[in-house]
N, C-alpha and C. Protein backbone atom coordinates (compact mmCIF):
# COMPACT_ATOMS: atom_id res chain seq x y z
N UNK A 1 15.24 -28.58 -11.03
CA UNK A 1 15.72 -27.44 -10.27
C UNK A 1 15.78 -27.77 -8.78
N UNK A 2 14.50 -28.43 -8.42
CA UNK A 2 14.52 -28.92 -6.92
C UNK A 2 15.92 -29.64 -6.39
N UNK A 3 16.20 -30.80 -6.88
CA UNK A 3 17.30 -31.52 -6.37
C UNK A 3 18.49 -30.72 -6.57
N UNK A 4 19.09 -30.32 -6.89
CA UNK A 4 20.05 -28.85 -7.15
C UNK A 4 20.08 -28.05 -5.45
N UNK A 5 18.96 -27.37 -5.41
CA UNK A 5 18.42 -26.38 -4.62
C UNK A 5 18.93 -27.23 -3.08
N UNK A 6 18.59 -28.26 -3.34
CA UNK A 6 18.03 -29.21 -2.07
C UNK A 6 19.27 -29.81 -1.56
N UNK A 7 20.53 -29.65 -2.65
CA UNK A 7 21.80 -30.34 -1.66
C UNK A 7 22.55 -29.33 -1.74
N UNK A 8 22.19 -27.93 -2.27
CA UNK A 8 22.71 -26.35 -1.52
C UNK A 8 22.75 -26.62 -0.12
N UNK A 9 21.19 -26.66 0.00
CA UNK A 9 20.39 -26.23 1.61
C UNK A 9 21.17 -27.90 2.26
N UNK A 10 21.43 -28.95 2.00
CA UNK A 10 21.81 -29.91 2.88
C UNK A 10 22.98 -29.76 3.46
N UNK A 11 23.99 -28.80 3.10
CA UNK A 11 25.36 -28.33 3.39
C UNK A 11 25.34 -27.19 3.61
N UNK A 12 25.62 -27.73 5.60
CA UNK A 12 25.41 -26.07 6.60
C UNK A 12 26.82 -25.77 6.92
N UNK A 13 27.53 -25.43 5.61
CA UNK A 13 28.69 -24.47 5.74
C UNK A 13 28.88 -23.46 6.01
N UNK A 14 29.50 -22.42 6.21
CA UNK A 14 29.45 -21.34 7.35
C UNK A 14 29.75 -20.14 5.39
N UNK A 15 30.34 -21.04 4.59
CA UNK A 15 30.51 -20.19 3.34
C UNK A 15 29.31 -20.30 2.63
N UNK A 16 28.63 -21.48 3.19
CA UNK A 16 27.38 -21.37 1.89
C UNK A 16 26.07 -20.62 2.75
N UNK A 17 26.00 -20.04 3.74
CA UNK A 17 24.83 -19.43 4.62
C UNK A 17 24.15 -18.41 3.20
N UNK A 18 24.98 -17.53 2.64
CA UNK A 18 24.31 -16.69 2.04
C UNK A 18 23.62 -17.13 1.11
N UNK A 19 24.28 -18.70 0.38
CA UNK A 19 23.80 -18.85 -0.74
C UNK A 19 22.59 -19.82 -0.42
N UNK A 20 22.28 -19.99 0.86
CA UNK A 20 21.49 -20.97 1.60
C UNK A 20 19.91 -20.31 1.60
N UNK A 21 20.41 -18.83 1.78
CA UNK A 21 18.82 -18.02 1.94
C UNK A 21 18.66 -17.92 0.86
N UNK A 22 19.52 -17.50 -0.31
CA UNK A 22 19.05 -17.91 -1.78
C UNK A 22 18.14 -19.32 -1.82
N UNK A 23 18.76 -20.40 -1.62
CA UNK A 23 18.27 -21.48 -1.59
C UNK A 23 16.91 -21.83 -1.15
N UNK A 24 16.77 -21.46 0.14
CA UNK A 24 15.24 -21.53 0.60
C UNK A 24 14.24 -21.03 0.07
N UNK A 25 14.72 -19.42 -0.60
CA UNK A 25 13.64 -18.67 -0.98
C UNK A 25 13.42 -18.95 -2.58
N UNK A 26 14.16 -19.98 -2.59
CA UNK A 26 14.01 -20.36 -4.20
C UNK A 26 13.25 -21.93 -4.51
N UNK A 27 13.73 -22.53 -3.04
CA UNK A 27 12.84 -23.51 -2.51
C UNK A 27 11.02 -23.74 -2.34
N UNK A 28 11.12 -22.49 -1.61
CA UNK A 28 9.31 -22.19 -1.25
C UNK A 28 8.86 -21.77 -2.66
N UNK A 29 9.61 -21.04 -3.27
CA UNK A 29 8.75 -20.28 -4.50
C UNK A 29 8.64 -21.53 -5.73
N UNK A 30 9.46 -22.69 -5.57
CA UNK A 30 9.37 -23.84 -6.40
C UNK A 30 8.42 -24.50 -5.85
N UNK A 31 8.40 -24.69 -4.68
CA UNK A 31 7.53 -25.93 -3.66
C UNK A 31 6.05 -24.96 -4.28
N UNK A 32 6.08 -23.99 -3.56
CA UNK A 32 4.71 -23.26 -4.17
C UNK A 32 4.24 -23.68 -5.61
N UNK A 33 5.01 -23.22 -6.47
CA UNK A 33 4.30 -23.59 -7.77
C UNK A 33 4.07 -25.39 -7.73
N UNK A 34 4.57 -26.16 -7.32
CA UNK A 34 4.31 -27.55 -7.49
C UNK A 34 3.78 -27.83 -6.42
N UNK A 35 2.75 -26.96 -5.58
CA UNK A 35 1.45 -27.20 -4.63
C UNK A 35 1.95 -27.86 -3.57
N UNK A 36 3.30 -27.96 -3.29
CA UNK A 36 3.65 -28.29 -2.20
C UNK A 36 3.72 -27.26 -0.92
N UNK A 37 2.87 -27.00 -0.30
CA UNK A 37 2.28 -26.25 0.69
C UNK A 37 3.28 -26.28 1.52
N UNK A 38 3.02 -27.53 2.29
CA UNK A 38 3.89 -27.65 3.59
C UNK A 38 5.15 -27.21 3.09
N UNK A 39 6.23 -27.74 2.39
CA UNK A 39 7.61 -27.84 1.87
C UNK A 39 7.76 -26.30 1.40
N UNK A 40 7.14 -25.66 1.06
CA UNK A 40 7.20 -24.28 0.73
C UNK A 40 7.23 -23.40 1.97
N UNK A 41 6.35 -23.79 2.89
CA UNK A 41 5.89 -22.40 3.90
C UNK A 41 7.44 -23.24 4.82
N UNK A 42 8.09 -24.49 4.78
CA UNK A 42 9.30 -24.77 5.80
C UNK A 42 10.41 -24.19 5.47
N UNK A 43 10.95 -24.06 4.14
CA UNK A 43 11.57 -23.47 3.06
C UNK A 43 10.94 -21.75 3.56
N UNK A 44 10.14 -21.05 3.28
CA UNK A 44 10.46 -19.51 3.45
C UNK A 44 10.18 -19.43 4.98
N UNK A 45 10.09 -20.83 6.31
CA UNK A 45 10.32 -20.34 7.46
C UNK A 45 12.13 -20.18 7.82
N UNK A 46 12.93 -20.78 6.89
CA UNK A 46 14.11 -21.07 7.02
C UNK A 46 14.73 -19.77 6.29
N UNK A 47 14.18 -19.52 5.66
CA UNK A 47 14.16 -18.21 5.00
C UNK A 47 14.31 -16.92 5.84
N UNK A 48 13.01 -16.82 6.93
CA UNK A 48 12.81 -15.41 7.21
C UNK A 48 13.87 -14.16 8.38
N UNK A 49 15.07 -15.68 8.64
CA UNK A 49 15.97 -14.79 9.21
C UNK A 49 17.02 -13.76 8.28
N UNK A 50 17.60 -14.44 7.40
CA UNK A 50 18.09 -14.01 5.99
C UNK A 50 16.98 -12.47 5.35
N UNK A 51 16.13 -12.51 5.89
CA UNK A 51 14.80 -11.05 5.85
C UNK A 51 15.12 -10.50 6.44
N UNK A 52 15.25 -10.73 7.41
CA UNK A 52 15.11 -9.96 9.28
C UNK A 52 16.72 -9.15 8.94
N UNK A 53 17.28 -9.59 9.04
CA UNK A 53 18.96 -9.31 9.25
C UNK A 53 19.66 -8.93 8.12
N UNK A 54 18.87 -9.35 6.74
CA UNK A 54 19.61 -8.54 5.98
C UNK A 54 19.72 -7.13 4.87
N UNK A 55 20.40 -6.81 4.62
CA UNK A 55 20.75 -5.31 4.14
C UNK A 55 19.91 -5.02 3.16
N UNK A 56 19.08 -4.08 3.02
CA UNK A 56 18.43 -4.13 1.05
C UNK A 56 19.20 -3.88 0.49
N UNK A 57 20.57 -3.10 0.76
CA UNK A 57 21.12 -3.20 -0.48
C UNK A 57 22.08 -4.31 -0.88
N UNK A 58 21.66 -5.33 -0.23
CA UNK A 58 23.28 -6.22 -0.84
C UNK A 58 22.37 -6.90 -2.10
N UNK A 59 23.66 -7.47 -2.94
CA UNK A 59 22.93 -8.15 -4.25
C UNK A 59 21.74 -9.35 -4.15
N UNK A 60 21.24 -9.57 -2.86
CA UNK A 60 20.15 -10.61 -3.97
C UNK A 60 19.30 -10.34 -3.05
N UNK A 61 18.61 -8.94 -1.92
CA UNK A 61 17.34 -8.80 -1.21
C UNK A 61 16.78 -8.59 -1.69
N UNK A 62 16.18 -8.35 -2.55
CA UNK A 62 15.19 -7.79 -3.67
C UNK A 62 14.81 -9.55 -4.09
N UNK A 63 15.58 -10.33 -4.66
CA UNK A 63 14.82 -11.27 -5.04
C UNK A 63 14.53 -12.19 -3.52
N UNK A 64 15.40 -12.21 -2.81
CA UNK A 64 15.51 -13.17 -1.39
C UNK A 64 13.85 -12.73 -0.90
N UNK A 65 13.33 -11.48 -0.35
CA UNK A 65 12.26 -11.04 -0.14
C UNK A 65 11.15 -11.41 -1.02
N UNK A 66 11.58 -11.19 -2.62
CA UNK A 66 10.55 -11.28 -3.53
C UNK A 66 9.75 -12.54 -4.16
N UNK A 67 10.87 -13.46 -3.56
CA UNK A 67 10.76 -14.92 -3.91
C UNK A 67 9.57 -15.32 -3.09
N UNK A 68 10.00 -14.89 -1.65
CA UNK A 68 8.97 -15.34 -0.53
C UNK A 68 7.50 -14.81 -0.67
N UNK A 69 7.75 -13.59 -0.68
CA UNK A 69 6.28 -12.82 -1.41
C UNK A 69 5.63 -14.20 -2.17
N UNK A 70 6.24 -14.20 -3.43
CA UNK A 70 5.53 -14.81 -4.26
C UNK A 70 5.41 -15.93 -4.16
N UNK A 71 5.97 -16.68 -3.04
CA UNK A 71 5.41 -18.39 -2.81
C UNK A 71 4.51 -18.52 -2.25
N UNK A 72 3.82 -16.92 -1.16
CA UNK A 72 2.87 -16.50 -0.32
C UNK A 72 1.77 -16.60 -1.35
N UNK A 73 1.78 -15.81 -2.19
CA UNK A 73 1.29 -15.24 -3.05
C UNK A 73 0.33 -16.63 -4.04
N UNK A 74 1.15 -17.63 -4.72
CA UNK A 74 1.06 -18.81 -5.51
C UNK A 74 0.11 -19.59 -4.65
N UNK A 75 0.85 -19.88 -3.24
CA UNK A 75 -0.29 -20.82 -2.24
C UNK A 75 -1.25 -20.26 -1.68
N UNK A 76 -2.02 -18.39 -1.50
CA UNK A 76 -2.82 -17.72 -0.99
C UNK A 76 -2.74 -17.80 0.49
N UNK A 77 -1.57 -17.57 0.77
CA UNK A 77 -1.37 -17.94 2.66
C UNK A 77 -0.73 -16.05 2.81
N UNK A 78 -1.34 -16.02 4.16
CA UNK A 78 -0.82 -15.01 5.02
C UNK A 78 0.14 -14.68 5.68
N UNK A 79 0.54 -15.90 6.07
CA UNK A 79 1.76 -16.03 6.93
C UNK A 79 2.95 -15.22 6.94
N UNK A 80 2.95 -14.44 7.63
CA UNK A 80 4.48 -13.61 8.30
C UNK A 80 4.37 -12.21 7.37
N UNK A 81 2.89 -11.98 6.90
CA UNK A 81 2.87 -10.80 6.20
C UNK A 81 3.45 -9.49 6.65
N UNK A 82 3.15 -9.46 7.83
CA UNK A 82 3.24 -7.82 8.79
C UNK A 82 4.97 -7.46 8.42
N UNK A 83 5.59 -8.90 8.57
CA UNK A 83 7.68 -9.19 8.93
C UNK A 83 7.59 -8.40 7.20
N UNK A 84 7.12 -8.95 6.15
CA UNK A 84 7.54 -8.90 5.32
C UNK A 84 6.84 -7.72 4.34
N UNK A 85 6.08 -7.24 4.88
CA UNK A 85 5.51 -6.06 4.26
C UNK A 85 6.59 -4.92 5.04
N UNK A 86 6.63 -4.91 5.94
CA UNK A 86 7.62 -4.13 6.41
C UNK A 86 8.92 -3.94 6.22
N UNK A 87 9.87 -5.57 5.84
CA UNK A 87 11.07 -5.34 5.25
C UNK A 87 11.05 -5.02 4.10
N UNK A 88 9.88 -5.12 3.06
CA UNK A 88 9.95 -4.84 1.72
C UNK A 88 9.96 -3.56 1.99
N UNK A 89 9.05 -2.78 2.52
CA UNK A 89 9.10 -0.82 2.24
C UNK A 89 10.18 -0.57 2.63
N UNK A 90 10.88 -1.17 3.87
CA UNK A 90 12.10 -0.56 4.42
C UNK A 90 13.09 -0.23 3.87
N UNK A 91 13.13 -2.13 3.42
CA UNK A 91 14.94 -1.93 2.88
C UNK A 91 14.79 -2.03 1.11
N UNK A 92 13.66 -2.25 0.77
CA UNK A 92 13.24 -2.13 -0.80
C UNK A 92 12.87 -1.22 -1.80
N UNK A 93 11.76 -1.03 -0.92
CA UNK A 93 10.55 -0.13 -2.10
C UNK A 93 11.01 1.34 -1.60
N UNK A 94 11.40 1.76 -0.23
CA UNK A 94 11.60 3.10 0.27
C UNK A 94 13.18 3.53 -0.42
N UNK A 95 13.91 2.56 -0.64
CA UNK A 95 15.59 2.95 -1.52
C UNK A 95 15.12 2.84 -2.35
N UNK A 96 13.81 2.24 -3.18
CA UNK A 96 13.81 1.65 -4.80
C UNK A 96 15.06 0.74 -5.22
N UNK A 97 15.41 0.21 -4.73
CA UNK A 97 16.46 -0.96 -4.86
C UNK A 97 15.99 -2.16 -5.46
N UNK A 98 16.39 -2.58 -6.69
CA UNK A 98 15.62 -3.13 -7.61
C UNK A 98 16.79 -3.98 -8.69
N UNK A 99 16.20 -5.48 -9.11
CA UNK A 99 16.75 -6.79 -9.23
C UNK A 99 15.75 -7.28 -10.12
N UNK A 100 16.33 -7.94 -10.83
CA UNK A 100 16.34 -8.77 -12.37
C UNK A 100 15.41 -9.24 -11.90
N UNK A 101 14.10 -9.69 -12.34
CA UNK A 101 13.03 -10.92 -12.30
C UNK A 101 12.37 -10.91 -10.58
N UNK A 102 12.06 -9.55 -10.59
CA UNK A 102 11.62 -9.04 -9.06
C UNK A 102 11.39 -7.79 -8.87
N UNK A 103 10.07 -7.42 -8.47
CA UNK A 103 10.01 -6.01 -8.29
C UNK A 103 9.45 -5.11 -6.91
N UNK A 104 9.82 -4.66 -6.26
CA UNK A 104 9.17 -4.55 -4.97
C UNK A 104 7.77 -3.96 -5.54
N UNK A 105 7.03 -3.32 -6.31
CA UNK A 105 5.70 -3.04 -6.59
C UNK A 105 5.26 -3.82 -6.70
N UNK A 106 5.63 -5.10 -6.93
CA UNK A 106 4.41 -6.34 -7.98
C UNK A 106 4.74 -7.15 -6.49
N UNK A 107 5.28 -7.45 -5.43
CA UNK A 107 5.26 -7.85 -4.32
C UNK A 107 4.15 -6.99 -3.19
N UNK A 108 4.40 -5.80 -3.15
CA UNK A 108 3.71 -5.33 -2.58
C UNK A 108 1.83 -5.45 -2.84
N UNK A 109 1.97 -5.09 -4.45
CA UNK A 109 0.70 -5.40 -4.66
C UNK A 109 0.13 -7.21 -3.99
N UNK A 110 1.17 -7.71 -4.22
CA UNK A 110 0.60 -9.03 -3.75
C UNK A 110 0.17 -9.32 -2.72
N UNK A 111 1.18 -8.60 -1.58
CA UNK A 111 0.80 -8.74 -0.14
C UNK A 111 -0.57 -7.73 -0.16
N UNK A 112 -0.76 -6.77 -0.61
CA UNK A 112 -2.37 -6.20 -0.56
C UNK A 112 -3.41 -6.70 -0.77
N UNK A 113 -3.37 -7.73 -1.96
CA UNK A 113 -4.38 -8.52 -2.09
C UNK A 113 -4.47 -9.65 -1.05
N UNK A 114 -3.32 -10.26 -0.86
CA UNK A 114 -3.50 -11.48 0.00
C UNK A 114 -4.25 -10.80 1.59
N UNK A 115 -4.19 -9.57 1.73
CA UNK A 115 -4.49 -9.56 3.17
C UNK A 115 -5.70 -7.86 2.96
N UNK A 116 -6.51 -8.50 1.49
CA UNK A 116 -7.72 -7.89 1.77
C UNK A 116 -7.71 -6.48 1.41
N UNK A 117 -6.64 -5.51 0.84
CA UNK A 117 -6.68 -4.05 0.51
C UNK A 117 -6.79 -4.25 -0.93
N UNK A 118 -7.95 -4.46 -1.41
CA UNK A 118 -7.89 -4.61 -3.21
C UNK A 118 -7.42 -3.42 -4.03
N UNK A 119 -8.18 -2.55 -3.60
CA UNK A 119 -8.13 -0.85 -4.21
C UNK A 119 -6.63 -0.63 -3.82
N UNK A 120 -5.46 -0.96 -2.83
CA UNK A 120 -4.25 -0.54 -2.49
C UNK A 120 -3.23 -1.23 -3.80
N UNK A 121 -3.98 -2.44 -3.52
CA UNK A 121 -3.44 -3.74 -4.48
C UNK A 121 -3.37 -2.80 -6.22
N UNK A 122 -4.17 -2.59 -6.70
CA UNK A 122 -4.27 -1.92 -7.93
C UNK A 122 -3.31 -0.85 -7.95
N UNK A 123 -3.58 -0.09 -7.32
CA UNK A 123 -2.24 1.28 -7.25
C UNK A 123 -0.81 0.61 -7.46
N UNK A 124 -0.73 -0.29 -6.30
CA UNK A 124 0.52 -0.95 -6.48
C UNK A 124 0.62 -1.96 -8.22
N UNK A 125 -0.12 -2.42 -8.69
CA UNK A 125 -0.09 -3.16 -9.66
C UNK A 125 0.12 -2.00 -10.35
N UNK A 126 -0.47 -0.92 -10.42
CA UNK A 126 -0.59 0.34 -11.80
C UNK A 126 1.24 0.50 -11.47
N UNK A 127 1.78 0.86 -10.56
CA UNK A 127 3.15 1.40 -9.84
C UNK A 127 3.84 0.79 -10.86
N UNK A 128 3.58 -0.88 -10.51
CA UNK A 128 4.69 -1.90 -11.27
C UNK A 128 4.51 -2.05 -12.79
N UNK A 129 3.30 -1.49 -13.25
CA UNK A 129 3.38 -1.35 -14.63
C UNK A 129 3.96 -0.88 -15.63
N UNK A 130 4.13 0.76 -14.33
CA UNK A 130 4.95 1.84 -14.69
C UNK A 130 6.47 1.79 -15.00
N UNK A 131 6.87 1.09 -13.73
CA UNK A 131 8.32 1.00 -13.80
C UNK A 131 8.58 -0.20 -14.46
N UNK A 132 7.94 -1.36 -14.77
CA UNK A 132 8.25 -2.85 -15.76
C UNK A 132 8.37 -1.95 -17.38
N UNK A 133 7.78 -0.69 -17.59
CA UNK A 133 7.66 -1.08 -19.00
C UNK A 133 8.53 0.23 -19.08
N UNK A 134 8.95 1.01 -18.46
CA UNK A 134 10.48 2.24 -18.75
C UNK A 134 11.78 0.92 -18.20
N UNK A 135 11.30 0.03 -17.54
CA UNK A 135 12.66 -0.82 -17.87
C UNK A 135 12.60 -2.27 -18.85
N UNK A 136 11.71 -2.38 -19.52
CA UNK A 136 11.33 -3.17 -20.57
C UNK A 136 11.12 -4.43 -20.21
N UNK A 137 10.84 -4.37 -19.11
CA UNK A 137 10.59 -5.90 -18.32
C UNK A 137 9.82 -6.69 -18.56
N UNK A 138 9.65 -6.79 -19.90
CA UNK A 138 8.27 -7.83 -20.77
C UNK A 138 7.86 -8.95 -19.83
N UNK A 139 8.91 -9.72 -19.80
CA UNK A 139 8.03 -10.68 -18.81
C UNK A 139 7.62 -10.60 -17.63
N UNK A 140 8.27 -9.88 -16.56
CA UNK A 140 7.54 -9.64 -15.40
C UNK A 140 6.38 -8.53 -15.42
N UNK A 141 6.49 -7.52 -16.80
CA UNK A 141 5.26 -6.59 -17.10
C UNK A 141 3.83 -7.91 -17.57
N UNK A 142 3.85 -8.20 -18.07
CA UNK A 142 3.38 -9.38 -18.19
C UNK A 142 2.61 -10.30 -16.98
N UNK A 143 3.59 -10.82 -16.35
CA UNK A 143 3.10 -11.36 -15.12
C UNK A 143 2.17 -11.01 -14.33
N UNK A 144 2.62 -9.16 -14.15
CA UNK A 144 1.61 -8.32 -13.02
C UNK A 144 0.43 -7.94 -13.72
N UNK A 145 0.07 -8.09 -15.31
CA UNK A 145 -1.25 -8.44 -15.70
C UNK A 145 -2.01 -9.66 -15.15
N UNK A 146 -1.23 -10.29 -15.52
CA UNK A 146 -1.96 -11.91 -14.84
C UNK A 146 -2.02 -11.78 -13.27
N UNK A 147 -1.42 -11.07 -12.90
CA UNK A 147 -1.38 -11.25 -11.06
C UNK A 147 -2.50 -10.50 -10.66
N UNK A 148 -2.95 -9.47 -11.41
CA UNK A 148 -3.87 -8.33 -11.00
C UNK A 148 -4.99 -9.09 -11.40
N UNK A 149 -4.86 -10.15 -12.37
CA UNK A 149 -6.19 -10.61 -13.00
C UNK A 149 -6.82 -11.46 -11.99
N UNK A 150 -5.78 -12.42 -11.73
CA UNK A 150 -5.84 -13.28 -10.44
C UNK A 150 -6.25 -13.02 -9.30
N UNK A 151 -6.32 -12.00 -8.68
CA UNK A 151 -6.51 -11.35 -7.45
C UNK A 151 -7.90 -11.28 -7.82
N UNK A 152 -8.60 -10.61 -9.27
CA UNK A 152 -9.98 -9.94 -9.40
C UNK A 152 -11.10 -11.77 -9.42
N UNK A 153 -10.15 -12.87 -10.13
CA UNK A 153 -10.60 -14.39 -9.94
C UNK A 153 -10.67 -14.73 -8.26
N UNK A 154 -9.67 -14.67 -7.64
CA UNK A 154 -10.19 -14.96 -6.33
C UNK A 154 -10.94 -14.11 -5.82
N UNK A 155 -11.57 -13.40 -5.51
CA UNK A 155 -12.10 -12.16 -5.15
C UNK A 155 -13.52 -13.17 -5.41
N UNK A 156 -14.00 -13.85 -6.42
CA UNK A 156 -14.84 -14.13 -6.99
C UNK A 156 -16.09 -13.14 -7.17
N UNK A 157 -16.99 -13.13 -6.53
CA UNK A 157 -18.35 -12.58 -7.04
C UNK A 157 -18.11 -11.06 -6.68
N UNK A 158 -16.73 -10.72 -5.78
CA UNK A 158 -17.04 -9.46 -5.69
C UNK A 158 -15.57 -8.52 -6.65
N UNK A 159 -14.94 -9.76 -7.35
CA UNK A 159 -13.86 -9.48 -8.35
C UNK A 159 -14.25 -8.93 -9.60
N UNK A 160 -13.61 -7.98 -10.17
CA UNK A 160 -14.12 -7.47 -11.62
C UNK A 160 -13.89 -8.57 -12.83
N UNK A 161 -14.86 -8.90 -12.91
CA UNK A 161 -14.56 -10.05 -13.80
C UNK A 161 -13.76 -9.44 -15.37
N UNK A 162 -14.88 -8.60 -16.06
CA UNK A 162 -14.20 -7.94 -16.81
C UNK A 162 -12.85 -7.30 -17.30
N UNK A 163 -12.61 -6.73 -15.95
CA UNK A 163 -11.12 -6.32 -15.68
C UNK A 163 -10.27 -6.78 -15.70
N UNK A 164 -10.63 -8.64 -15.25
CA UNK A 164 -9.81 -9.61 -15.41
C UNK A 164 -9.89 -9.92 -16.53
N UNK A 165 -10.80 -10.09 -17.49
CA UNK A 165 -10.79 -10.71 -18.46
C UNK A 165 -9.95 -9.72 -19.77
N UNK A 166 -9.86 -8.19 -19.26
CA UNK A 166 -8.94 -7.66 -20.19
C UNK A 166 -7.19 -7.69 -19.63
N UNK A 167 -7.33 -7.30 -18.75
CA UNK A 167 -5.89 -8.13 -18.06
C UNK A 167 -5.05 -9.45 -18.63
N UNK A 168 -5.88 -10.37 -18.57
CA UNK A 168 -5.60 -11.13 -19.09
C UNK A 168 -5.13 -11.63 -20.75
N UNK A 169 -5.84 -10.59 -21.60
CA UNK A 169 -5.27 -11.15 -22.66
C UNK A 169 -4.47 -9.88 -22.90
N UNK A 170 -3.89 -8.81 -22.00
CA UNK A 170 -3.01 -7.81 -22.06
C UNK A 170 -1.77 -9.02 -21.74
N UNK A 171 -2.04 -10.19 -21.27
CA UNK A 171 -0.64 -11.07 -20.94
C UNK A 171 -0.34 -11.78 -21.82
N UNK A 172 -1.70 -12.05 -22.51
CA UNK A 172 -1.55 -12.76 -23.55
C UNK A 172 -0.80 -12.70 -24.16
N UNK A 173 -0.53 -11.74 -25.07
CA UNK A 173 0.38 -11.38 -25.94
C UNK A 173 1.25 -11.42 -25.77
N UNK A 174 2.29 -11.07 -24.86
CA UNK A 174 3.78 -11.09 -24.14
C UNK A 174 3.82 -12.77 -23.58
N UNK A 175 3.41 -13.54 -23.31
CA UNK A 175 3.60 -14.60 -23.31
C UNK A 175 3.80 -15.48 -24.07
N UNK A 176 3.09 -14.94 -25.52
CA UNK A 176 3.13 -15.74 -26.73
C UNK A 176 4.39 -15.32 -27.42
N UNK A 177 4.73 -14.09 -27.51
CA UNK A 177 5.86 -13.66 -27.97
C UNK A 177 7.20 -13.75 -27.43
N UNK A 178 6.91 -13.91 -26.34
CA UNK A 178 8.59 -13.84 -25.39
C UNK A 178 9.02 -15.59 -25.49
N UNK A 179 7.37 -16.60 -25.52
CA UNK A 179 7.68 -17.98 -25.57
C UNK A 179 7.65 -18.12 -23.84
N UNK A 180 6.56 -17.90 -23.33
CA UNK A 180 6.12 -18.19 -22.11
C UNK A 180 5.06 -19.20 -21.82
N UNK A 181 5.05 -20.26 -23.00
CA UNK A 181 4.52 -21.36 -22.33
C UNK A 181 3.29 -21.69 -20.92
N UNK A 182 4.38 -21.79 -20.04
CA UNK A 182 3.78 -22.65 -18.74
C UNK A 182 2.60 -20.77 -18.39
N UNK A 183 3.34 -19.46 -18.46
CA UNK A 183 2.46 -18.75 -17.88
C UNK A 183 1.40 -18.76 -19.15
N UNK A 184 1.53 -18.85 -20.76
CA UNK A 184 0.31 -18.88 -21.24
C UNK A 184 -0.58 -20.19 -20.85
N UNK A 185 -0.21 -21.03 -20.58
CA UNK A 185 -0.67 -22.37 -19.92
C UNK A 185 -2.17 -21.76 -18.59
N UNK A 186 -1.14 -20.94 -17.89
CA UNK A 186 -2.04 -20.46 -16.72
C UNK A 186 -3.13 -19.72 -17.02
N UNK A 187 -2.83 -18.92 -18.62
CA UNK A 187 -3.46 -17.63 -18.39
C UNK A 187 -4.95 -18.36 -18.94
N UNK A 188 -4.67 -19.40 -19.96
CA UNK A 188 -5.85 -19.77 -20.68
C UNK A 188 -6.61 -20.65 -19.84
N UNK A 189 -5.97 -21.04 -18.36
CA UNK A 189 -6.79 -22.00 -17.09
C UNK A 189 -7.48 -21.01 -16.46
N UNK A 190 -7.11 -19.18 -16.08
CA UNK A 190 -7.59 -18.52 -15.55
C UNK A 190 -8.90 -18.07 -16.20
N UNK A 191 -8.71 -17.42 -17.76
CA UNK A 191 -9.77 -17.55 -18.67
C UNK A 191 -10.70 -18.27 -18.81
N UNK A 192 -10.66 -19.54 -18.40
CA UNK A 192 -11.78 -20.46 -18.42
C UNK A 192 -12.54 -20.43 -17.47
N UNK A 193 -11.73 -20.25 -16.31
CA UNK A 193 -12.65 -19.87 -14.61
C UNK A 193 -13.54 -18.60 -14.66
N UNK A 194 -13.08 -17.44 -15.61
CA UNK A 194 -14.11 -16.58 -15.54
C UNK A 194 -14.99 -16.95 -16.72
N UNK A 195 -14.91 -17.87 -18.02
CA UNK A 195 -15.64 -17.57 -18.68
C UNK A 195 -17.05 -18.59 -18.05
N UNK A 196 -16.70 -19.30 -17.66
CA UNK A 196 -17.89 -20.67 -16.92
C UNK A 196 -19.18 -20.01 -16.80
């Protein structure tokens, strides 16, 4: 997927700009999952004008925003939270303007945890539960089990372990069934960290 992505972003055509912030924010959220730190946070800095300037409602702010969230989110970094908690309510979560494999609740919850509101974080996770499963969003309903679980794992001694540990096999199941692999992969690495 990387090399694809990567000779988008090498061609600064004046037609490919839009598909460029696609690119970045699809960049960081890849670089993120493959622990590439640096290459991720350069990727959603290239990103955050394509935030700043653009519309929530055109077709891809919802994921352009949501991508970045979640590369934040994958590497546990803070960075540019205030920009992006703010364009998400603005032009997102306040229209409810809402996109395939992205949800402004399960972003928001993320940015709550990453910057310390746990109890806000949950509301928002309960939010995205709500609306993933009246739009049948198995796999991203799914996900925001594991994300909520995750948050209660880093948290460590002052995380609900329990909570996580039912969370977690609430993902279980939808992972095994939909054929989610790499996230059952995660869920049974997270499981092991609390069972130790």
């Amino acid at each position: 997927m990387l090399p694809g992505i990567e000779q988008i972003l090498a061609k600064d055509a004046p037609e490919n700009r839009w598909l460029r912030g696609l690119g970045w924010v699809s960049a960081a959220s890849a670089y993120a999952y493959e622990g590439r730190c640096d290459d991720a946070l350069r990727a959603l800095e290239q990103a955050l004008p394509a935030i700043e300037r653009g519309a929530g409602w055109s077709l891809a702010y919802a994921v352009l925003i949501g991508f970045v969230i979640e590369a934040l989110w994958v590497l546990e970094r803070r960075d540019h939270v205030e920009l992006l908690e703010r364009n998400l309510r603005d032009k997102t979560l306040a229209p409810d303007f809402r996109s395939t494999g992205t949800d402004a609740r399960l972003s928001l919850a993320r940015l709550c945890a990453l910057t310390g509101r746990f109890d806000e974080a949950r509301e928002w996770f309960d939010k995205a539960r709500r609306v993933l499963d009246e739009q049948g969003a198995r796999p991203l309903r799914a996900i925001t089990d594991f994300d909520e679980a995750w948050m209660e794992v880093r948290r460590g001694g002052a995380g609900d372990r329990q909570r996580a540990l039912t969370l977690l096999d609430a993902a279980r199941g939808p992972f095994e069934s939909i054929g989610m692999p790499g996230w059952l992969r995660r869920a049974e690495e997270l499981r092991q960290r609390l069972v130790r």
